[in-house]
Every structure is written in C-alpha cells, then in structure tokens.
C-alpha atoms as a PDB file:
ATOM      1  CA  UNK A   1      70.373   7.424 -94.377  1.00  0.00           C
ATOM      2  CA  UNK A   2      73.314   6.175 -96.229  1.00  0.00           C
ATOM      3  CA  UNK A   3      73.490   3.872 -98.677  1.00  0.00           C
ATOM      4  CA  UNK A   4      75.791   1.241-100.501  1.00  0.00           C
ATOM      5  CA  UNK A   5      74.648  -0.615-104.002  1.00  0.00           C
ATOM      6  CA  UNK A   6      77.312  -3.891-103.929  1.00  0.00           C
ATOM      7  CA  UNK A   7      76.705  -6.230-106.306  1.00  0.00           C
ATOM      8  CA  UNK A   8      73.603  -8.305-105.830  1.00  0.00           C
ATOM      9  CA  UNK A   9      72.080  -6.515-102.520  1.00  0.00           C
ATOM     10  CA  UNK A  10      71.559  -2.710-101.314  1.00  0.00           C
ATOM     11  CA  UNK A  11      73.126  -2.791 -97.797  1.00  0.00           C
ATOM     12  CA  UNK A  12      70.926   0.523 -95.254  1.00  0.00           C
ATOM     13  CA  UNK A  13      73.286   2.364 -92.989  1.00  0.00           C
ATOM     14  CA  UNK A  14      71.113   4.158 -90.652  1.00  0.00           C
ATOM     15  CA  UNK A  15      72.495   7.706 -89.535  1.00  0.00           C
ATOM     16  CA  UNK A  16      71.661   8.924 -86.034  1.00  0.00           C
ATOM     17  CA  UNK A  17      70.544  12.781 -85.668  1.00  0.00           C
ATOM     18  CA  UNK A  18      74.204  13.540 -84.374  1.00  0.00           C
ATOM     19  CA  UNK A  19      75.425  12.247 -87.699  1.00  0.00           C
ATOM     20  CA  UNK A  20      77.029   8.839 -87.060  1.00  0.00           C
ATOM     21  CA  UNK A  21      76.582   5.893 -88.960  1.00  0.00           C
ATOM     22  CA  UNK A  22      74.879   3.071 -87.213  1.00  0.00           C
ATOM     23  CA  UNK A  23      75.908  -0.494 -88.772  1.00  0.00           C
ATOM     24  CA  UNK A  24      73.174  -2.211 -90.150  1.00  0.00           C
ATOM     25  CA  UNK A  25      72.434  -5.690 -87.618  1.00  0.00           C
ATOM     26  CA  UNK A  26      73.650  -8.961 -89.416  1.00  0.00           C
ATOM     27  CA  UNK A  27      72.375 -12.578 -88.395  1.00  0.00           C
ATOM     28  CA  UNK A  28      76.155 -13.715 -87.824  1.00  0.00           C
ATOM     29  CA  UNK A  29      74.896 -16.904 -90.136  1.00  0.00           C
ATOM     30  CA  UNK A  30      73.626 -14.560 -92.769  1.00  0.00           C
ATOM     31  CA  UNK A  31      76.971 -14.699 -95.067  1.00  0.00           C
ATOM     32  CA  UNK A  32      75.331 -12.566 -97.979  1.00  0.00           C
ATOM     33  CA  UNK A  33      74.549  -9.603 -95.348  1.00  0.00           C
ATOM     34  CA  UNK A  34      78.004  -9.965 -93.540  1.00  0.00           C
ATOM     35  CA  UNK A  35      79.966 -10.056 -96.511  1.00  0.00           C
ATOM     36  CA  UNK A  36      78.343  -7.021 -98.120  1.00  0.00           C
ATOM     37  CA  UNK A  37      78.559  -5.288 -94.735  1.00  0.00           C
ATOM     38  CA  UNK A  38      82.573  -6.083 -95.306  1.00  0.00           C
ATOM     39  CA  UNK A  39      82.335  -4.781 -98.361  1.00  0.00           C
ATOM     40  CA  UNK A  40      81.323  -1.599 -97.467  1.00  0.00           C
ATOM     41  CA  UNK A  41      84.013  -1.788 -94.550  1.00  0.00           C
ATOM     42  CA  UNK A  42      86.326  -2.181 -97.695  1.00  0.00           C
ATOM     43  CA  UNK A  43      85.061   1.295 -99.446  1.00  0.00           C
ATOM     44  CA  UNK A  44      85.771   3.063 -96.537  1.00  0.00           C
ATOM     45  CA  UNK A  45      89.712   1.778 -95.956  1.00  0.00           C
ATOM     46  CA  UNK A  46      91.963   4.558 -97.256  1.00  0.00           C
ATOM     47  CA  UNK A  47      95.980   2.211 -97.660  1.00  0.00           C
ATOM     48  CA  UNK A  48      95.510   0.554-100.745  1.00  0.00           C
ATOM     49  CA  UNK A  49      97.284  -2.120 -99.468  1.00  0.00           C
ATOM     50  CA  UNK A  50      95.187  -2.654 -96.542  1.00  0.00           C
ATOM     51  CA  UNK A  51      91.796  -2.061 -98.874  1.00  0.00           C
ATOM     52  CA  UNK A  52      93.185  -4.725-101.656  1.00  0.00           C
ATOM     53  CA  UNK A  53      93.924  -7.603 -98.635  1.00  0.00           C
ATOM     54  CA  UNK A  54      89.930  -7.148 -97.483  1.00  0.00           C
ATOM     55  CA  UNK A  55      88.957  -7.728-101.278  1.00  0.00           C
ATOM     56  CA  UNK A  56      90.945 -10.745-101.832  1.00  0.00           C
ATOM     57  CA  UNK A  57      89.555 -12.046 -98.677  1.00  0.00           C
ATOM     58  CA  UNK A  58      86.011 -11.193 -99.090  1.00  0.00           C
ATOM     59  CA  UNK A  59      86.107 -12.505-102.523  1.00  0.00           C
ATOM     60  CA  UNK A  60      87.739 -16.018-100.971  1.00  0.00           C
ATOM     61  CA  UNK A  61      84.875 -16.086 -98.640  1.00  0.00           C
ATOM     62  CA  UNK A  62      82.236 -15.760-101.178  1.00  0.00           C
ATOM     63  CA  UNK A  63      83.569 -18.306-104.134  1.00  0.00           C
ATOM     64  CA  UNK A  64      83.389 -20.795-100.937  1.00  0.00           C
ATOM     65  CA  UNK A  65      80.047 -20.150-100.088  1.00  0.00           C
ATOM     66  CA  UNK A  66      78.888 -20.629-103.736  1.00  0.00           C
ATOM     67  CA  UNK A  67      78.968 -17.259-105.089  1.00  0.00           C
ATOM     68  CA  UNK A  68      82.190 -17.139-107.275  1.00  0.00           C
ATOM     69  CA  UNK A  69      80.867 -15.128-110.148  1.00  0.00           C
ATOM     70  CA  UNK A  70      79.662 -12.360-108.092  1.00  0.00           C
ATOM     71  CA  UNK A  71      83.519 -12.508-105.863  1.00  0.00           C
ATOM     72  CA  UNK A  72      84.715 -11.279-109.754  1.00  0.00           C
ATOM     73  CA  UNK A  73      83.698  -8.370-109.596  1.00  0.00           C
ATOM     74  CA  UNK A  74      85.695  -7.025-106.369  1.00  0.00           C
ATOM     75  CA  UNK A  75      88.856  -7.777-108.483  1.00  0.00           C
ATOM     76  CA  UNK A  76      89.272  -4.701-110.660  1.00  0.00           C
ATOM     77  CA  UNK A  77      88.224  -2.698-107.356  1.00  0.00           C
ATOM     78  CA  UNK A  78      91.778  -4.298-106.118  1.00  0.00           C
ATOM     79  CA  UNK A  79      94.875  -1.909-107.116  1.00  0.00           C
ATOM     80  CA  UNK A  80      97.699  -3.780-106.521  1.00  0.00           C
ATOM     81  CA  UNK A  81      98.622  -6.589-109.854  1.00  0.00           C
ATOM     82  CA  UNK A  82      99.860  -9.147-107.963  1.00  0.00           C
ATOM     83  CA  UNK A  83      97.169  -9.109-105.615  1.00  0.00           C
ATOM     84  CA  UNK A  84      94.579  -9.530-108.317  1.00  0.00           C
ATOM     85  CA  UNK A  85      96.296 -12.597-109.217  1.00  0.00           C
ATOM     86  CA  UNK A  86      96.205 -14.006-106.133  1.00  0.00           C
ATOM     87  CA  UNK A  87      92.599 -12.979-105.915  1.00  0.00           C
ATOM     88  CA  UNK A  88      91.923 -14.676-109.158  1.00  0.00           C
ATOM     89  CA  UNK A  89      93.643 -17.615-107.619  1.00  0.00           C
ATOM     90  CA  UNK A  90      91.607 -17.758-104.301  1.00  0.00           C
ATOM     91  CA  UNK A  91      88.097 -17.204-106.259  1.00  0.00           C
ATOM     92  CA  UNK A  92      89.371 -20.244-108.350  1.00  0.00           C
ATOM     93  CA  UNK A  93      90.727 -22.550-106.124  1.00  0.00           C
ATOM     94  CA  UNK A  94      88.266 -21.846-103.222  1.00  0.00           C
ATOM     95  CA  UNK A  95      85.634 -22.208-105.936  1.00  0.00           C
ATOM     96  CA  UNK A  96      87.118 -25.816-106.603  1.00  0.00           C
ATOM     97  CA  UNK A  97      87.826 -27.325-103.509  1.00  0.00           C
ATOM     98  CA  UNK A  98      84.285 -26.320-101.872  1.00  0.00           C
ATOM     99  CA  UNK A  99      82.917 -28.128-105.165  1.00  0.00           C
ATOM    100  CA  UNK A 100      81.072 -24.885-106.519  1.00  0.00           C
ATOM    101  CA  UNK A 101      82.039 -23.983-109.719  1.00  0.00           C
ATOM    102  CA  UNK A 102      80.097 -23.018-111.833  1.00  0.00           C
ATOM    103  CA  UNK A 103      79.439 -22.247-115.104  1.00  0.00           C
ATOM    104  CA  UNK A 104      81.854 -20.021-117.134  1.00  0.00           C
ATOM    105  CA  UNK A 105      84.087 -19.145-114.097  1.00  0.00           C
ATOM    106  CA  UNK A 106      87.443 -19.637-115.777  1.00  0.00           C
ATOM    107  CA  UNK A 107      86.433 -17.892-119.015  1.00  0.00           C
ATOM    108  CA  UNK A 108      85.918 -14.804-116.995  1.00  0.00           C
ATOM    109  CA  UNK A 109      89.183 -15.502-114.717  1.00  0.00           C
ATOM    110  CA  UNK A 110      91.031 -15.391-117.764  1.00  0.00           C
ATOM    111  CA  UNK A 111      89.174 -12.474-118.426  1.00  0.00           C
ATOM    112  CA  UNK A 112      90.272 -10.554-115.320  1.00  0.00           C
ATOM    113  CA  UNK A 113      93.644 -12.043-116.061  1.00  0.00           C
ATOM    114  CA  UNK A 114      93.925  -9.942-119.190  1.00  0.00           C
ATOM    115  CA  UNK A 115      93.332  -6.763-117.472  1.00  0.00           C
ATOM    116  CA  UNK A 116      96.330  -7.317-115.641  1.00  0.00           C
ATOM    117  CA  UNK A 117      99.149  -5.259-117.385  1.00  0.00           C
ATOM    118  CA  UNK A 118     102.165  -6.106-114.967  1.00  0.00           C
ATOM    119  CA  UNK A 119     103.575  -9.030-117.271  1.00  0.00           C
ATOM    120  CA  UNK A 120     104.597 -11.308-114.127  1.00  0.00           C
ATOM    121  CA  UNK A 121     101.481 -10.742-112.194  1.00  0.00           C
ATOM    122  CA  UNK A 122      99.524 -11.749-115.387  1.00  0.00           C
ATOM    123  CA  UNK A 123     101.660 -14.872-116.067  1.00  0.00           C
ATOM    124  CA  UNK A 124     101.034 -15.460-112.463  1.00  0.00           C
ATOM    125  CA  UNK A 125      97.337 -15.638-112.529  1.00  0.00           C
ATOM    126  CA  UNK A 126      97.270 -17.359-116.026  1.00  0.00           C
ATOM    127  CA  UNK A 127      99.269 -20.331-113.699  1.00  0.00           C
ATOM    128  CA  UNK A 128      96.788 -19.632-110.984  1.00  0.00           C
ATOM    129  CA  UNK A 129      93.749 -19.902-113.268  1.00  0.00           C
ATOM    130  CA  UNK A 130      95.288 -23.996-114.583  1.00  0.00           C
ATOM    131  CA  UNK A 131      95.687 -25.060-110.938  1.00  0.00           C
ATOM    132  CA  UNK A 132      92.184 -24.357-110.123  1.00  0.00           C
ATOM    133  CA  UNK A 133      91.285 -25.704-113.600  1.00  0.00           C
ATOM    134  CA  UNK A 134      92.979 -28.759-112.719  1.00  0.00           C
ATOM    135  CA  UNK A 135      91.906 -28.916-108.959  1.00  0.00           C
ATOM    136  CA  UNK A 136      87.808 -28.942-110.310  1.00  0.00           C
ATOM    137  CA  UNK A 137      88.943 -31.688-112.848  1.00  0.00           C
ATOM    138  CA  UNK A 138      89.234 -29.645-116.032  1.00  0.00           C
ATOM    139  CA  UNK A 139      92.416 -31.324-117.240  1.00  0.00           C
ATOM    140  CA  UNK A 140      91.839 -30.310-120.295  1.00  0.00           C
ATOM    141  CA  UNK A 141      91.153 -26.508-119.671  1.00  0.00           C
ATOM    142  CA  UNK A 142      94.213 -26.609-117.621  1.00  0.00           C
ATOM    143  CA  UNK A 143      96.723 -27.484-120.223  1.00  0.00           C
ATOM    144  CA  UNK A 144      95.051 -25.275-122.486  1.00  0.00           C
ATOM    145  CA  UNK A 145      95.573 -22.180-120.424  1.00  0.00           C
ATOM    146  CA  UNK A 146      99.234 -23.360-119.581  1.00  0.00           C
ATOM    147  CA  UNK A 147      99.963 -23.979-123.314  1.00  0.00           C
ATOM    148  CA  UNK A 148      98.901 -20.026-123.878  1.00  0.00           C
ATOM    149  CA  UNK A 149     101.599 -18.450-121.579  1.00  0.00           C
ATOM    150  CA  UNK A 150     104.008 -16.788-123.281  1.00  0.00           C
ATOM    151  CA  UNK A 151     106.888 -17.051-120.836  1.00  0.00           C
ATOM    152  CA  UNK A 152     108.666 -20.262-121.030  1.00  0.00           C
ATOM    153  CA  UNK A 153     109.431 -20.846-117.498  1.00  0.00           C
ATOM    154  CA  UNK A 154     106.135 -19.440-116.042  1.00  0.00           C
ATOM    155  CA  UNK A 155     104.420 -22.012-118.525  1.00  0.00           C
ATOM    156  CA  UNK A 156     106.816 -24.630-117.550  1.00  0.00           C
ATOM    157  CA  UNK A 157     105.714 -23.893-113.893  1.00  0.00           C
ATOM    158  CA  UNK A 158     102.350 -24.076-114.398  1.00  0.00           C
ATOM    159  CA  UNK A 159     102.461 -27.568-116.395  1.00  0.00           C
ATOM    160  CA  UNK A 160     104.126 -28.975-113.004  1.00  0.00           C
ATOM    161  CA  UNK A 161     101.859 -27.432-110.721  1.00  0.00           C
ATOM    162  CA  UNK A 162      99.249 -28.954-112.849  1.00  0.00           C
ATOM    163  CA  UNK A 163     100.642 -31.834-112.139  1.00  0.00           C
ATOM    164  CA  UNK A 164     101.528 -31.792-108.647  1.00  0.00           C
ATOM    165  CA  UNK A 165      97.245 -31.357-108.437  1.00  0.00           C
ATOM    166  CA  UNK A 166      96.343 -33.964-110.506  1.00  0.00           C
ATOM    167  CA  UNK A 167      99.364 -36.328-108.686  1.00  0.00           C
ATOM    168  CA  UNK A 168      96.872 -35.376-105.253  1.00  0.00           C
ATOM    169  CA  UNK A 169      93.833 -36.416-106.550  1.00  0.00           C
ATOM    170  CA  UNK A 170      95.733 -39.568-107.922  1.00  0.00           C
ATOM    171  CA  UNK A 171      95.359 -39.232-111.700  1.00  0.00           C
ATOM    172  CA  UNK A 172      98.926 -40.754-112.369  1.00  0.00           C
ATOM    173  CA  UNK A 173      98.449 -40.587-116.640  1.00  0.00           C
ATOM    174  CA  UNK A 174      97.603 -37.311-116.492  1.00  0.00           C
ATOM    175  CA  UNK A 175     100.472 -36.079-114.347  1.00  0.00           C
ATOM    176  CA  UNK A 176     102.769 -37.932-116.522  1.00  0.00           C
ATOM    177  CA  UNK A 177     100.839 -36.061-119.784  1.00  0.00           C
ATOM    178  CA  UNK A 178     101.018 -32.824-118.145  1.00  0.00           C
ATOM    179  CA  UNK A 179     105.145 -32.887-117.695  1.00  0.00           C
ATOM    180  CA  UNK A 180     105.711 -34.107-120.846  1.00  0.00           C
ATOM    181  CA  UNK A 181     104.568 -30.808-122.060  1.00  0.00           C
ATOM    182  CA  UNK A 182     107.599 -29.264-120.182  1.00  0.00           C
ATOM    183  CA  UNK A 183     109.922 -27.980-121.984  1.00  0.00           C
ATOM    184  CA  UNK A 184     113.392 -27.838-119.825  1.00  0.00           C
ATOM    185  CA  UNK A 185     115.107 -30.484-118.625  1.00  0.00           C
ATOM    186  CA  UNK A 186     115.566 -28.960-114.789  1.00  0.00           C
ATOM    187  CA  UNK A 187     111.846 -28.065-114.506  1.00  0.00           C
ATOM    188  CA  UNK A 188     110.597 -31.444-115.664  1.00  0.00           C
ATOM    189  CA  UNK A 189     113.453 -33.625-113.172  1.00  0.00           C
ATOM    190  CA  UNK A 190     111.746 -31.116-110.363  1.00  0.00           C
ATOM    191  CA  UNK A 191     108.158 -31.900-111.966  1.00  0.00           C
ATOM    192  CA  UNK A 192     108.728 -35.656-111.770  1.00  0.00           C
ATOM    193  CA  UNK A 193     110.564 -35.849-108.312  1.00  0.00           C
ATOM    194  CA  UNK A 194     107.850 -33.549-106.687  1.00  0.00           C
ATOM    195  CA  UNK A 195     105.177 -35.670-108.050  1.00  0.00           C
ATOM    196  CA  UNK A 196     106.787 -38.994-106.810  1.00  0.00           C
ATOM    197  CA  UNK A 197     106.684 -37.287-103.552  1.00  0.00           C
ATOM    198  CA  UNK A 198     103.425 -36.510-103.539  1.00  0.00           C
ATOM    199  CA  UNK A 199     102.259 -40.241-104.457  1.00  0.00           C
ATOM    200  CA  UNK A 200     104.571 -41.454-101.762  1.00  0.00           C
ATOM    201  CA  UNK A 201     103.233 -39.165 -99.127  1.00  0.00           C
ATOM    202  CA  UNK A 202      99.584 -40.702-100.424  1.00  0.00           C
ATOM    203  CA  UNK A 203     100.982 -44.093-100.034  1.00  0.00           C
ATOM    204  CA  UNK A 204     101.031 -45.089-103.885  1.00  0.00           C
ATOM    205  CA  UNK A 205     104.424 -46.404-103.859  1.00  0.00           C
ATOM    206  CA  UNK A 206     104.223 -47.731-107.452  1.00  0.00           C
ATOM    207  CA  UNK A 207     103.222 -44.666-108.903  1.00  0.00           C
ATOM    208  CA  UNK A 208     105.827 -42.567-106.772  1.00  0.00           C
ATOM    209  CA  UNK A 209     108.382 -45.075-108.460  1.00  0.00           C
ATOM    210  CA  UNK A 210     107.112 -45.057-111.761  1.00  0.00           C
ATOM    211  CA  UNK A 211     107.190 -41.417-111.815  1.00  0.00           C
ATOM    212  CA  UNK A 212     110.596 -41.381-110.130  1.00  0.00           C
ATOM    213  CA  UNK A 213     112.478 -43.579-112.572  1.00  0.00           C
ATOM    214  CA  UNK A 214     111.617 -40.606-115.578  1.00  0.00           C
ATOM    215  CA  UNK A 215     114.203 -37.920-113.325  1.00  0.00           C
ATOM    216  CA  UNK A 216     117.262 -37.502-115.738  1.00  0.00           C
ATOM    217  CA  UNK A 217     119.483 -36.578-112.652  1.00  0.00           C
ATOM    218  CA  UNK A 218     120.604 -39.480-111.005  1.00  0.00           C
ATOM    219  CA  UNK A 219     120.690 -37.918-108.105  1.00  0.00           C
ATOM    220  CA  UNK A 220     117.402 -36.325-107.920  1.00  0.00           C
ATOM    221  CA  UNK A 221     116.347 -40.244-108.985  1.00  0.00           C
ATOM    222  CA  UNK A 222     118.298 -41.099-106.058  1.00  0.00           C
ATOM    223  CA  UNK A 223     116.840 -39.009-103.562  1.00  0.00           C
ATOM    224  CA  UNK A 224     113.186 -39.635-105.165  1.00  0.00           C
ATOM    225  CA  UNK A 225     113.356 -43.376-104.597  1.00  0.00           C
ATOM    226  CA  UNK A 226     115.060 -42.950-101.110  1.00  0.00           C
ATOM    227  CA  UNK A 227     111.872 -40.860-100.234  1.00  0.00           C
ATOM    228  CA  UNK A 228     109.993 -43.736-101.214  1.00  0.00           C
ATOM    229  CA  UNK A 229     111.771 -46.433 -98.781  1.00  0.00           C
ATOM    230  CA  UNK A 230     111.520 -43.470 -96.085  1.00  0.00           C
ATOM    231  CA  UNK A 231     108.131 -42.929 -96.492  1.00  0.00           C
ATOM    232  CA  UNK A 232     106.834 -47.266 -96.646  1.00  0.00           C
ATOM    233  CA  UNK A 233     109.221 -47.364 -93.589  1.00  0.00           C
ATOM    234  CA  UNK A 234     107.657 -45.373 -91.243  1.00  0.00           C
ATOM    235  CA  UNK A 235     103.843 -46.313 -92.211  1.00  0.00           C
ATOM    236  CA  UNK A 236     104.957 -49.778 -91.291  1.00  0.00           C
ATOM    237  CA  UNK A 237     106.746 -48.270 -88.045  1.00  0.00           C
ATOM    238  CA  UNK A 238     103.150 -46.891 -87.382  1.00  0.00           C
ATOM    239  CA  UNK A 239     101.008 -49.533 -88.282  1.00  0.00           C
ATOM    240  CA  UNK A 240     103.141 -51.826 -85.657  1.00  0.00           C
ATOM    241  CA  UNK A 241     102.701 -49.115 -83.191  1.00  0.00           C
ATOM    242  CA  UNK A 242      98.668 -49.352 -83.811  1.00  0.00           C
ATOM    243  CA  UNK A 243      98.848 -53.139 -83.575  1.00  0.00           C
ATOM    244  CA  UNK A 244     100.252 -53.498 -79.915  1.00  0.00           C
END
C-alpha cells in the first residue's frame, strides 16, 4: 500500500502483487476525493511547468467549491513566481465570484504574496489580491492593498482594475474614489474611459457619461462618449427587432 497525506484527507493507493498502483475509486461527484486524487497526480508530474499548471488549477477548483483556505497551501508547492500569482489570483477571485470567502482569506493571500521574491510577480499578485478584494465587496481592503505597492505604475494598475470591478457591479462613487487615487495622468484617462465603457456596455448611460466627461484627452473623451451613442443605438436597434 501506498500512501499520500494532502491536506485535510489521507488518499489509499492500493498496490497489486506485481507492483502497480491501482487508483483509488472516486464517486465522480465526490470533489474532496477527486481533487486529492489530482493532487497526488500532481506529486508524481516531473516538468515543473506542467506540475505548477495542475496546482493552480486544482487550487481554482477547490476555492470554488468552498474550500479556499485549504487551495493555499498548494501555492508554495508551485515553483514558478508568476504562476503563484496567478494562483493567488484564481483562489481569490474564484473564492469571490462563487460567494465563498471566508474568513481571513486575503490576510493569508497577502501572506503567500510576500513569499514571492520575483519583484513583478509579487506586485502582480498584490494587484491580484485588490481585484478579488474588490470583486467580494471589500472596497476598503482593496484600496488598502493597492495603496501598499511600491511600484507606481503596478499600483496605478491595480487602483483601475479596482475600478473597472466595482464599475461591473455598478458602484459608480466608488469607481470614481478608486481613480482618484491614481497618480498619472495616462493611467487615470485609461481608468475613466474603460470604466465609462463598462457602464455603457451595462446600459447605465449616465454613469458611462459622467465618468467619461473626467478623461483629460479630448480625444479619449471623444471616443468615450461616441461609445456611449454606439452602444444606446444598437439596444434600441434590438429592442425594435424584439417588438415586431
């Protein structure tokens, strides 16, 4: 017998007499037994490359199915830097959207996030870390961890993703807040016109203008309002289509 301690479960391989493994039997439903069963697939992959794409997606997998804290800790097990940001992204943002975060996640993202000693990977996942922030509603924790990055335009960045996240879910002062903290001209026109895109795609046409009339580039402005007309032009095109 063989066997594999992951974290949370001890997963049985059965050896036959001839000395091959036999995989242990999964319910397909049963997502704690087939992700640890991955994760032992994972031990056994040699390319780090290859080894490091199974962890980020087994740890994805389990932050949706409510199990976040326990995805963590397959990212030191990951070699590559910018993969572990993007790991630390997925855990967060997967965590978010499927509406189970829970308690003390980001704290020990930003934790992970540390570890990381490849400067641009780590300013990466510091930007990863406030989207997800902002995509569970922590508006607050988000500009915190934005306002901590060191590099200007990697902070800049992640004050208009921010943004762009808080623009989906409709929260036009808080979009507006989070720009204002942007420090460069050319960031915060892209901030503002991607944002006024974003309301206009949702159909809130005043708050795509009112967010388009703050874009110091009169062209940008330009091409931000045209958007708009674009946009209220071919909703009406399809809501004539609908009506005959």
């Amino acid at each position: 017998m063989k066997y594999y301690l992951l974290p949370g479960i001890l997963i049985l391989l059965m050896v036959s007499p001839a000395g091959a493994e036999t995989p242990p039997v999964c319910n397909a439903t049963d997502q704690v037994c087939m992700t640890t069963y991955l994760a032992s697939l994972a031990e056994q992959i040699e390319k780090d490359s290859w080894r490091d794409q199974t962890y980020r997606e087994l740890a994805k997998t389990m932050a949706t199915d409510g199990r976040a804290l326990d995805a963590i800790a397959y990212i030191p097990k990951i070699t590559n830097p910018d993969t572990q940001a993007l790991t630390i992204r997925g855990i967060g943002m997967e965590a978010a959207m499927a509406g189970q975060v829970p308690d003390g996640l980001f704290p020990l993202l930003r934790a992970e996030a540390e570890k990381i000693t490849h400067p641009p990977s780590y300013g990466i996942a510091l930007t990863y870390i406030a989207m997800a922030q902002a995509f569970a509603g922590d508006d607050a924790g988000a500009r915190l961890t934005a306002s901590q990055m060191e590099n200007e335009d990697l902070r800049n960045k992640a004050y208009g993703e921010t943004a762009e996240i808080q623009a989906e879910k409709g929260k036009f002062g808080l979009a507006m807040e989070s720009i204002s903290f942007i420090g460069s001209i050319s960031f915060k026109n892209k901030a503002y016109k991607n944002v006024s895109r974003i309301f206009a795609e949702n159909s809130k046409y005043q708050e795509s203008f009112d967010t388009a009339v703050h874009i110091a580039n009169p062209v940008m402005q330009a091409e931000a309002v045209q958007f708009i007309l674009d946009t209220q032009r071919k909703e009406q095109e399809k809501a004539q289509v609908k009506e005959e």
